[in-house]
N, C-alpha and C. Protein backbone atom coordinates (compact mmCIF):
# COMPACT_ATOMS: atom_id res chain seq x y z
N UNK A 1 62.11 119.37 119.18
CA UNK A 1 63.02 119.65 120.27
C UNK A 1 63.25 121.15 120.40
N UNK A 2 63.23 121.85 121.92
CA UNK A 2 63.56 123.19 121.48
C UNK A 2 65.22 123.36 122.37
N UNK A 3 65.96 124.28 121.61
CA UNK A 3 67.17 124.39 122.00
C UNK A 3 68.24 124.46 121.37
N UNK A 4 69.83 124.43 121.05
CA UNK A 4 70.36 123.62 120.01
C UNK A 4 71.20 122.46 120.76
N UNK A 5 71.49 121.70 119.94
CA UNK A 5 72.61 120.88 120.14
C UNK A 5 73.55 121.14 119.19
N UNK A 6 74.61 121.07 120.03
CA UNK A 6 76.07 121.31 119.22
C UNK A 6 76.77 119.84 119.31
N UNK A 7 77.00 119.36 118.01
CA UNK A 7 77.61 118.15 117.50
C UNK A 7 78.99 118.56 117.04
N UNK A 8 79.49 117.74 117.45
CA UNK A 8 79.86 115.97 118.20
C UNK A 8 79.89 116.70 119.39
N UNK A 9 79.16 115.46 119.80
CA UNK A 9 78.47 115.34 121.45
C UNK A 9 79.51 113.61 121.68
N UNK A 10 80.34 114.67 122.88
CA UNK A 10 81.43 113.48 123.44
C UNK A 10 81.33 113.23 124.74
N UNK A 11 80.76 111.97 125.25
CA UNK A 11 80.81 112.05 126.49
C UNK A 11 81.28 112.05 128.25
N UNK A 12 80.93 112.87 128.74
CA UNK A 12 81.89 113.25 129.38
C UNK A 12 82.79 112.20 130.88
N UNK A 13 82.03 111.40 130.27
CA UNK A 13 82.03 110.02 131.69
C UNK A 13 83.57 109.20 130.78
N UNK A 14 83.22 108.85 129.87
CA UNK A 14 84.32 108.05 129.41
C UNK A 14 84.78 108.28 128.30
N UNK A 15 84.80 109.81 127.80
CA UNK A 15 85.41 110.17 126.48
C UNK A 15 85.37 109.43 125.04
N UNK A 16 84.54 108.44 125.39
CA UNK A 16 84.49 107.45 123.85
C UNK A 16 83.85 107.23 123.08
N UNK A 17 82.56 107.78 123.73
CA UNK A 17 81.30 107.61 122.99
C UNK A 17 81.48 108.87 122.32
N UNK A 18 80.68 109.10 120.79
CA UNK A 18 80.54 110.48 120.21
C UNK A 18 79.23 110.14 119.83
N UNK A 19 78.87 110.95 119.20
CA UNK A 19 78.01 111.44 118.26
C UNK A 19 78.18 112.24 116.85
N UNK A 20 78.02 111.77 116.01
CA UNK A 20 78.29 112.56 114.84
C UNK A 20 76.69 112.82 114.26
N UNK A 21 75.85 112.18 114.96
CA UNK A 21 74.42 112.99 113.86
C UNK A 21 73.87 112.88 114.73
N UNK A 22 72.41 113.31 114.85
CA UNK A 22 71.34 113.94 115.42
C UNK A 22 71.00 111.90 115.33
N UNK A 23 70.64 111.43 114.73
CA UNK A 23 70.11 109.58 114.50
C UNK A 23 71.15 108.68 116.02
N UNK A 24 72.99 109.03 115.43
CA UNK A 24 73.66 109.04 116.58
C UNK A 24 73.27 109.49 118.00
N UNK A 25 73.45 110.36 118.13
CA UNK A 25 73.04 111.28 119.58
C UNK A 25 71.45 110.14 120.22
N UNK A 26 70.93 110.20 119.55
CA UNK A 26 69.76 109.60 119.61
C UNK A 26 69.83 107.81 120.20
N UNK A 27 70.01 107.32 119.21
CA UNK A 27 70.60 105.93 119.59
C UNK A 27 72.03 105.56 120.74
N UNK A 28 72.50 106.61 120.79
CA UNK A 28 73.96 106.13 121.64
C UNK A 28 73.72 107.24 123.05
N UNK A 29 72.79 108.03 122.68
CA UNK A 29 72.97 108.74 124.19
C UNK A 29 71.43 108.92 124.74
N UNK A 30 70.58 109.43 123.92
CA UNK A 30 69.28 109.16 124.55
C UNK A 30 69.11 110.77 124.48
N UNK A 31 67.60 111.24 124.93
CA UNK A 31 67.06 112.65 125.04
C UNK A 31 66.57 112.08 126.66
N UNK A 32 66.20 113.71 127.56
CA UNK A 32 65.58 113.60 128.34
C UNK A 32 64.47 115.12 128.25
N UNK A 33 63.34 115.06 129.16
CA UNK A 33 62.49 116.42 129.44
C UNK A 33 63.25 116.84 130.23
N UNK A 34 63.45 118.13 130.33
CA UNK A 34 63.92 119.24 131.33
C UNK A 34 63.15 120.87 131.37
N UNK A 35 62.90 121.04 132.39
CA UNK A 35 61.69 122.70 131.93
C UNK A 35 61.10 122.54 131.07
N UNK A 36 60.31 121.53 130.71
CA UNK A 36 59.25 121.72 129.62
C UNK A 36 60.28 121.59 128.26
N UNK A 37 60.76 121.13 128.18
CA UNK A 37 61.69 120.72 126.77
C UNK A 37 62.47 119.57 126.84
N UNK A 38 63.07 119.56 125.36
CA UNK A 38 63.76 118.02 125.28
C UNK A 38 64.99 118.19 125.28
N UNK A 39 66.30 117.56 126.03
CA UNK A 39 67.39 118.17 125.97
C UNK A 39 67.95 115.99 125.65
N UNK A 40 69.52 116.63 124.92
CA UNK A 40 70.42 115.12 125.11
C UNK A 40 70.78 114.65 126.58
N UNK A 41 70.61 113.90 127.16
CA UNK A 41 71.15 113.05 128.17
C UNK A 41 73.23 113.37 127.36
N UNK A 42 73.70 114.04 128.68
CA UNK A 42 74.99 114.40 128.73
C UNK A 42 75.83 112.80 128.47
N UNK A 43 75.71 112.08 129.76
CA UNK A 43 76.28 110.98 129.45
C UNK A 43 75.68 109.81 128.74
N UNK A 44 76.57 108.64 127.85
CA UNK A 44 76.22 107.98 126.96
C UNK A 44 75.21 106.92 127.61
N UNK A 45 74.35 106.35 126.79
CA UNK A 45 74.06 104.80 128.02
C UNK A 45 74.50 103.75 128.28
N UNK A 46 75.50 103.70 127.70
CA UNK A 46 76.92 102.97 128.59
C UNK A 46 76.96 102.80 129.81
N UNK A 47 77.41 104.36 130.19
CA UNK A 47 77.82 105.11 131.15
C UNK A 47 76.82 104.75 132.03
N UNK A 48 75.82 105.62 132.01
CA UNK A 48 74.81 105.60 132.57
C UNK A 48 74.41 103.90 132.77
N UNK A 49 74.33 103.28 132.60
CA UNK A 49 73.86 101.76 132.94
C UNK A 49 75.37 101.04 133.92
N UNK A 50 76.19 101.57 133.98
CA UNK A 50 76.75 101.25 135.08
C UNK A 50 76.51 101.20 136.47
């Protein structure tokens, strides 16, 4: 991945989801490509599947 992520990653749709590890972030929120890199998907997939 290039970039950083700054943990806990809370999301911003419904404040409930977190992240406490890089495995977290992963499983509860997802990555996406952006400019040629891998960034976290902001909102959880919760959220997002609404």
């Amino acid at each position: 991945m290039s970039g950083k992520i700054k943990l806990p990653h809370k999301c911003p749709s419904c404040n409930k989801t977190v992240a406490q590890t890089e495995k977290d972030l992963s499983d509860l929120f997802g990555y996406r490509t952006m400019n040629g890199g891998v960034t976290n998907q902001s909102y959880c997939k919760a959220c997002r599947s609404k």
